[in-house]
PDB file of N, CA and C in Angstrom:
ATOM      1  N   UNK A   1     -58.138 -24.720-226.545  1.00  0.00           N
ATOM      2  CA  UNK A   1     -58.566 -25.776-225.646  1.00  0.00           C
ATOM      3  C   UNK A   1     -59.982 -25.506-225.128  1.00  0.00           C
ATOM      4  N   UNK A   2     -60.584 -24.690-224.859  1.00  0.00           N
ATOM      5  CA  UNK A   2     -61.635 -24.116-224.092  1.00  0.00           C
ATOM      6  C   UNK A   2     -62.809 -24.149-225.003  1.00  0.00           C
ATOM      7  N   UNK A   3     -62.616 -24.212-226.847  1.00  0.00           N
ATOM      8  CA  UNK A   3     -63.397 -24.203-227.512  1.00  0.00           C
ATOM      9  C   UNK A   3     -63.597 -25.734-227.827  1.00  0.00           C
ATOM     10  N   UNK A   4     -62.673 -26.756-227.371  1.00  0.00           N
ATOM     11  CA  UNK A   4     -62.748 -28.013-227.846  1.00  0.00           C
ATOM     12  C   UNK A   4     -63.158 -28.345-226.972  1.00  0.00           C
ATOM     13  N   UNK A   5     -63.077 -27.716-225.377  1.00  0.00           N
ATOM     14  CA  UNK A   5     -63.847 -28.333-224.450  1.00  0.00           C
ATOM     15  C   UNK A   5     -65.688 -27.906-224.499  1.00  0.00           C
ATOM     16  N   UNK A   6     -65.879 -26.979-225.072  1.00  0.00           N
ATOM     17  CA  UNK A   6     -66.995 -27.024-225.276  1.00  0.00           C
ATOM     18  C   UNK A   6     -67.657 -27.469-225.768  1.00  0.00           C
ATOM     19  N   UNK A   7     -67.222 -27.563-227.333  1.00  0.00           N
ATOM     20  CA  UNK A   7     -67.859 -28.519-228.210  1.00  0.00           C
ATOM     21  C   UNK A   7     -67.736 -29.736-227.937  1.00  0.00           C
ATOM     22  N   UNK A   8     -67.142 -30.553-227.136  1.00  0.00           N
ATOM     23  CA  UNK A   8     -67.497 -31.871-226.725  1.00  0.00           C
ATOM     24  C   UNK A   8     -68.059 -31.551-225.408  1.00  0.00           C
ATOM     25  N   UNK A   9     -68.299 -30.709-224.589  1.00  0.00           N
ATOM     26  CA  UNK A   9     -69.331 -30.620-223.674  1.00  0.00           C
ATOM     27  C   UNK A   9     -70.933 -30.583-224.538  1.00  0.00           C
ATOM     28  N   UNK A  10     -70.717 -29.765-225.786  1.00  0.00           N
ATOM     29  CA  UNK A  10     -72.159 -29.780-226.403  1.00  0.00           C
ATOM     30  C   UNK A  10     -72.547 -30.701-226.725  1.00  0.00           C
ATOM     31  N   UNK A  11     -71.389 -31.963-227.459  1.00  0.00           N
ATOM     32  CA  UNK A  11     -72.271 -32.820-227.830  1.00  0.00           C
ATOM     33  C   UNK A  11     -72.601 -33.885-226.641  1.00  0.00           C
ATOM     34  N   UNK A  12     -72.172 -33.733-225.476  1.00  0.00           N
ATOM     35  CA  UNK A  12     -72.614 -34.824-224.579  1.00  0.00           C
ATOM     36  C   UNK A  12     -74.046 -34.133-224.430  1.00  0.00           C
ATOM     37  N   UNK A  13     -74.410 -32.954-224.200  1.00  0.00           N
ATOM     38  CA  UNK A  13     -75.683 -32.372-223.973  1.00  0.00           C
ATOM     39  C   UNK A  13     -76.355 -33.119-224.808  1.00  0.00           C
ATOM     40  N   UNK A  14     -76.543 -32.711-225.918  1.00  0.00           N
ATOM     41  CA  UNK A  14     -76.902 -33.695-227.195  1.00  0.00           C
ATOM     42  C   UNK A  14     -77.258 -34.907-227.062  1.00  0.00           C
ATOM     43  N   UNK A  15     -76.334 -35.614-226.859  1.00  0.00           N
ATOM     44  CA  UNK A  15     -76.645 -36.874-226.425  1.00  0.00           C
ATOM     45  C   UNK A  15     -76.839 -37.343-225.136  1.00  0.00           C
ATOM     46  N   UNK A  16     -76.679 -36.525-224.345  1.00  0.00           N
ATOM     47  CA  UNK A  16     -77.917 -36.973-223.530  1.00  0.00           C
ATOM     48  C   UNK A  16     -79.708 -36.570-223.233  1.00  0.00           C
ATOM     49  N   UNK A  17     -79.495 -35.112-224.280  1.00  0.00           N
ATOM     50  CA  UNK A  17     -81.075 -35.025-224.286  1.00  0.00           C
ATOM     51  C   UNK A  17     -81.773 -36.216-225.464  1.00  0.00           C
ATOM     52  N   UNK A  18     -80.981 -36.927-226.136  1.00  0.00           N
ATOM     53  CA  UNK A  18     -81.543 -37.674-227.108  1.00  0.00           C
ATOM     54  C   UNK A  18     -81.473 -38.954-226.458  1.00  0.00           C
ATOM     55  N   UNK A  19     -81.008 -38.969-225.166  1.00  0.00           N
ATOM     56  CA  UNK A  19     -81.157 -40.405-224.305  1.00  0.00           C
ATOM     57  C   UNK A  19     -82.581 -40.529-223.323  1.00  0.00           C
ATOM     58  N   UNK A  20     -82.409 -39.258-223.105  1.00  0.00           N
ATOM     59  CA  UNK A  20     -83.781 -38.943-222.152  1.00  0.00           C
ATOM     60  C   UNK A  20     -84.797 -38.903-222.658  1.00  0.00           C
ATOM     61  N   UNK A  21     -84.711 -37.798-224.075  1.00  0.00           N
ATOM     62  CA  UNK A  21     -86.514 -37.505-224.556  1.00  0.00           C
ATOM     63  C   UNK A  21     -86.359 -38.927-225.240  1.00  0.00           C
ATOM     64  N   UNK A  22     -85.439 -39.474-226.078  1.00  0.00           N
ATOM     65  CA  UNK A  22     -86.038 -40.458-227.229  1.00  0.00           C
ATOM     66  C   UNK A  22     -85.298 -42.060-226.867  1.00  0.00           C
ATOM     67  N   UNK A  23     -84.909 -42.150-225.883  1.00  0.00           N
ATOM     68  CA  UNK A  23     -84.054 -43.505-225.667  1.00  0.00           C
ATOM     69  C   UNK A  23     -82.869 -44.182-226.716  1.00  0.00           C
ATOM     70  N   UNK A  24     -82.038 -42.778-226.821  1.00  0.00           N
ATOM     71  CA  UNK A  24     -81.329 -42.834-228.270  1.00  0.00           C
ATOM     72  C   UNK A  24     -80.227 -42.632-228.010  1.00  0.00           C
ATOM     73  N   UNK A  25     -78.688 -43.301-227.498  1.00  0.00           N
ATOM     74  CA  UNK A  25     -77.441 -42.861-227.418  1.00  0.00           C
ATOM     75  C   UNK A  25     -76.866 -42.718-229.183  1.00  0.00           C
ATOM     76  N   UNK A  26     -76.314 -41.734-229.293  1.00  0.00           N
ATOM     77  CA  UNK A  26     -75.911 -40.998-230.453  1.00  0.00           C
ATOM     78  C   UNK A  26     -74.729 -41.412-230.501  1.00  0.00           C
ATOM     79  N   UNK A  27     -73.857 -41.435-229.338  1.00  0.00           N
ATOM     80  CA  UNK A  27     -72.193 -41.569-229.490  1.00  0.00           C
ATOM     81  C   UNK A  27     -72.667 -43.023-229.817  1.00  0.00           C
ATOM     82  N   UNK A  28     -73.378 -43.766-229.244  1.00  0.00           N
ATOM     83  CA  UNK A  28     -73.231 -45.660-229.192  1.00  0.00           C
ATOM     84  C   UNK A  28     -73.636 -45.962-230.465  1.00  0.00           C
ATOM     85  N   UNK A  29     -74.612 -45.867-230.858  1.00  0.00           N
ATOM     86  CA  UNK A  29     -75.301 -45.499-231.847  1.00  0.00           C
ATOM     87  C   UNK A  29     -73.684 -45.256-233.665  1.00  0.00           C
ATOM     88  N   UNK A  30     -73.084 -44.834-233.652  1.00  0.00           N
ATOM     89  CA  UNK A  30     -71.940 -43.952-234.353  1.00  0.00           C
ATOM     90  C   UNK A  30     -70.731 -44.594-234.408  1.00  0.00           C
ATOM     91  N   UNK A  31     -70.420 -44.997-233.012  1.00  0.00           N
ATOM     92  CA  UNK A  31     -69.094 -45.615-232.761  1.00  0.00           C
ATOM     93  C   UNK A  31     -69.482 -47.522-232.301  1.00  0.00           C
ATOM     94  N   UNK A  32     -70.350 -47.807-232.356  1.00  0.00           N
ATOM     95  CA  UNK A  32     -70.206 -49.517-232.508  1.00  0.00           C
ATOM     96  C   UNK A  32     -70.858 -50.146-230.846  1.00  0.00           C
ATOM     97  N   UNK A  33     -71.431 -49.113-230.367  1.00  0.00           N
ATOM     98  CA  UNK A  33     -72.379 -49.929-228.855  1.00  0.00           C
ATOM     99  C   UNK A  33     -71.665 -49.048-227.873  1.00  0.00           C
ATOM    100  N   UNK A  34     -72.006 -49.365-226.813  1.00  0.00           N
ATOM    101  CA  UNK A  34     -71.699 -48.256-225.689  1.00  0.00           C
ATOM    102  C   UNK A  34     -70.390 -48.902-224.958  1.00  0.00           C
ATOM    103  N   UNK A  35     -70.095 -50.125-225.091  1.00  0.00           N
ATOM    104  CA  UNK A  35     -69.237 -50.820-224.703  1.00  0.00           C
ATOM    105  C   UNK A  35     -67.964 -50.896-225.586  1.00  0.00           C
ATOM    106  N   UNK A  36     -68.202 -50.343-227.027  1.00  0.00           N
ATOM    107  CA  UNK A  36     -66.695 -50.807-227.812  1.00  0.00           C
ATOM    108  C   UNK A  36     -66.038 -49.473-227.555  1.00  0.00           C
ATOM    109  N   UNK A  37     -64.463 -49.822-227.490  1.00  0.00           N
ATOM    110  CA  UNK A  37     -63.448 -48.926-227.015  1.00  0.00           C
ATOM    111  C   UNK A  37     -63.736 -47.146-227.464  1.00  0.00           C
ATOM    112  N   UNK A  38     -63.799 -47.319-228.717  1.00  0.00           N
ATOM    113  CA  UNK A  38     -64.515 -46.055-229.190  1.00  0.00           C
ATOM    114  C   UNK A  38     -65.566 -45.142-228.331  1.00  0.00           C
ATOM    115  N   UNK A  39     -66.310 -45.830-228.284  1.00  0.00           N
ATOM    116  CA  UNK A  39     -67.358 -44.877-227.802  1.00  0.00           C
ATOM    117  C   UNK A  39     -66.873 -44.772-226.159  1.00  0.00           C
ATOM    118  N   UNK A  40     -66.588 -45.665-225.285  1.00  0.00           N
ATOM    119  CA  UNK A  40     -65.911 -45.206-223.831  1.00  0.00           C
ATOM    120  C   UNK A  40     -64.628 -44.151-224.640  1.00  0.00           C
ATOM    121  N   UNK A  41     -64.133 -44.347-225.307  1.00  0.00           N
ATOM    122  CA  UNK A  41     -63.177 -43.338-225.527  1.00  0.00           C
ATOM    123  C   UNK A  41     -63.703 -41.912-225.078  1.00  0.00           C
ATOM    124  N   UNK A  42     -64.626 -41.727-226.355  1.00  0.00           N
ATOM    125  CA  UNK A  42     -65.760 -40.613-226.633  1.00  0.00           C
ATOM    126  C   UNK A  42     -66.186 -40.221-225.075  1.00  0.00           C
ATOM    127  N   UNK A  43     -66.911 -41.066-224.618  1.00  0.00           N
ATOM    128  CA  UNK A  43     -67.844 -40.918-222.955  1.00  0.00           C
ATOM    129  C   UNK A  43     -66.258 -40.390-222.207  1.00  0.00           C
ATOM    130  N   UNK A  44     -65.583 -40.919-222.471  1.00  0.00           N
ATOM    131  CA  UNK A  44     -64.020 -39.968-221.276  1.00  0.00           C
ATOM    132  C   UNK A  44     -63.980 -38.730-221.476  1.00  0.00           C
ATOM    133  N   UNK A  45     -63.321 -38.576-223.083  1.00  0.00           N
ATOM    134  CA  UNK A  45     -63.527 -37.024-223.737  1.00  0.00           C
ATOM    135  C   UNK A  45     -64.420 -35.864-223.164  1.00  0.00           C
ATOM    136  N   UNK A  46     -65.397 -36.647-223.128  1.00  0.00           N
ATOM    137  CA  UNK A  46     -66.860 -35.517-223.163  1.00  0.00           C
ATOM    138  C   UNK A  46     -66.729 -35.591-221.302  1.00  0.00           C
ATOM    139  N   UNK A  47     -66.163 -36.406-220.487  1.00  0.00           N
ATOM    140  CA  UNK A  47     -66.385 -36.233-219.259  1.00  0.00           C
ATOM    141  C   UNK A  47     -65.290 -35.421-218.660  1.00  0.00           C
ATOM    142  N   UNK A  48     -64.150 -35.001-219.321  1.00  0.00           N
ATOM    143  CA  UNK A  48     -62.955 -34.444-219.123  1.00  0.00           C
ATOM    144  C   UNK A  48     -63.277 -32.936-219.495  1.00  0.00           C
ATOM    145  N   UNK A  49     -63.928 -32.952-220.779  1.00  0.00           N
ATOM    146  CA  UNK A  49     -64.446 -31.488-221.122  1.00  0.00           C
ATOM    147  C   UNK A  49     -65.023 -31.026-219.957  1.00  0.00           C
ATOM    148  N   UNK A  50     -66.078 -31.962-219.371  1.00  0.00           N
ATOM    149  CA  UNK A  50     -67.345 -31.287-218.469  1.00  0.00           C
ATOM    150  C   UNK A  50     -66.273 -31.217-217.141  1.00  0.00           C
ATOM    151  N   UNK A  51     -65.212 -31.815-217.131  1.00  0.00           N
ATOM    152  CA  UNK A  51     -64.818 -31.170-215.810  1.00  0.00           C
ATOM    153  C   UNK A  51     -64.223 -30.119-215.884  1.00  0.00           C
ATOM    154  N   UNK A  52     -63.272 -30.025-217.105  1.00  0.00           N
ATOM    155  CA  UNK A  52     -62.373 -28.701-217.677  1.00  0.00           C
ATOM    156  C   UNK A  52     -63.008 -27.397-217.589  1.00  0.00           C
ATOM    157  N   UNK A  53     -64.259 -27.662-217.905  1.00  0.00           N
ATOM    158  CA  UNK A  53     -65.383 -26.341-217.886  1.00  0.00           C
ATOM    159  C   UNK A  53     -65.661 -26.254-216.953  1.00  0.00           C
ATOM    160  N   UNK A  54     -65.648 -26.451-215.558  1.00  0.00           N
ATOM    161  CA  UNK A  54     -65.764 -25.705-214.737  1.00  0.00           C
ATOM    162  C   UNK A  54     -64.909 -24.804-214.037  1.00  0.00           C
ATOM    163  N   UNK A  55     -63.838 -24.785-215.257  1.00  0.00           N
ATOM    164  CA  UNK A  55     -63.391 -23.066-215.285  1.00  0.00           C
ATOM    165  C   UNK A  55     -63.894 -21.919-215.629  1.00  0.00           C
ATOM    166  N   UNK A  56     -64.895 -21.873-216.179  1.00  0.00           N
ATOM    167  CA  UNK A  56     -65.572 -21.197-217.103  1.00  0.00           C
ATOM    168  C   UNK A  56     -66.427 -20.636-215.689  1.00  0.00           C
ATOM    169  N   UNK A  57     -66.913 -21.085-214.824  1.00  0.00           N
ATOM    170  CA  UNK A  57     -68.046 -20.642-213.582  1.00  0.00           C
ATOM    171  C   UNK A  57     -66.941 -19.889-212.732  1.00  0.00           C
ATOM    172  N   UNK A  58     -65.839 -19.821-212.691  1.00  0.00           N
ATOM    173  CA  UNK A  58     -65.087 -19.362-211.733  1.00  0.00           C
ATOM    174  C   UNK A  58     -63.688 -18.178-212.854  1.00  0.00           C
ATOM    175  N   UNK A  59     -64.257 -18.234-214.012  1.00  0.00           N
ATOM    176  CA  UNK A  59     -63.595 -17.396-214.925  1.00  0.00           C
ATOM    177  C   UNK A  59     -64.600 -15.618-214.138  1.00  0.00           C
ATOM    178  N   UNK A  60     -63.262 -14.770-214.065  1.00  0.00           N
ATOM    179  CA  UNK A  60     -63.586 -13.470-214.076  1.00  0.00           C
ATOM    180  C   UNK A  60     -64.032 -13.027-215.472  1.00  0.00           C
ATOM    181  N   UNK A  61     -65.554 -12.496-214.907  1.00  0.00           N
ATOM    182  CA  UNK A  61     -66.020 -11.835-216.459  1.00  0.00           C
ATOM    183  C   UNK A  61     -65.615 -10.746-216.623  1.00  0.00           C
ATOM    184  N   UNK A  62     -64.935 -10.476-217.811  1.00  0.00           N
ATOM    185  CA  UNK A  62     -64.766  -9.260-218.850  1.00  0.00           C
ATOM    186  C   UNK A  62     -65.962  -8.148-217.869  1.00  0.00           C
ATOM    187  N   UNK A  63     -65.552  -6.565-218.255  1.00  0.00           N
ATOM    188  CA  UNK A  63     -66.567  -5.567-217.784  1.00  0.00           C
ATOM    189  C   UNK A  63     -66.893  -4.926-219.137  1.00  0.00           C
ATOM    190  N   UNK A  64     -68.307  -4.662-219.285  1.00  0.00           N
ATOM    191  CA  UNK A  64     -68.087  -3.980-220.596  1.00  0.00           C
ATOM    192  C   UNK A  64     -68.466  -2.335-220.264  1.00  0.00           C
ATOM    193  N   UNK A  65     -68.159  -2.123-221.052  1.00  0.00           N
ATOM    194  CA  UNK A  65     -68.229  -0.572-220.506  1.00  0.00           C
ATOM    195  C   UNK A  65     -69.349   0.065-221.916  1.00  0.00           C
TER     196      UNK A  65
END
């Protein structure tokens, strides 16, 4: 779970640095406009990841020795 939440945390990164530098949604763009069911699908996914991961800031780190 933690690796699927990442990788759809990465690709929202993704697509949103390609919204900012180049005025380019990638998910909308892929799945049929920003409005067809698909891509809000996608935009939930990736917003569920980004909340899921903030386990990861409050995860005890490993010590390495």
């Amino acid at each position: 779970m933690d690796t699927l939440a990442l990788v759809l945390v990465i690709i929202g990164a993704i697509n949103w640095g390609l919204i900012g530098l180049f005025q380019f949604d990638l998910v909308a763009t892929i799945f049929g406009g920003s409005n067809s069911a698909l891509s809000r699908i996608i935009y939930g996914l990736v917003g569920l990841a980004g909340l899921y991961s903030f386990k990861f800031l409050f995860r005890d780190r490993e010590k390495t020795q």
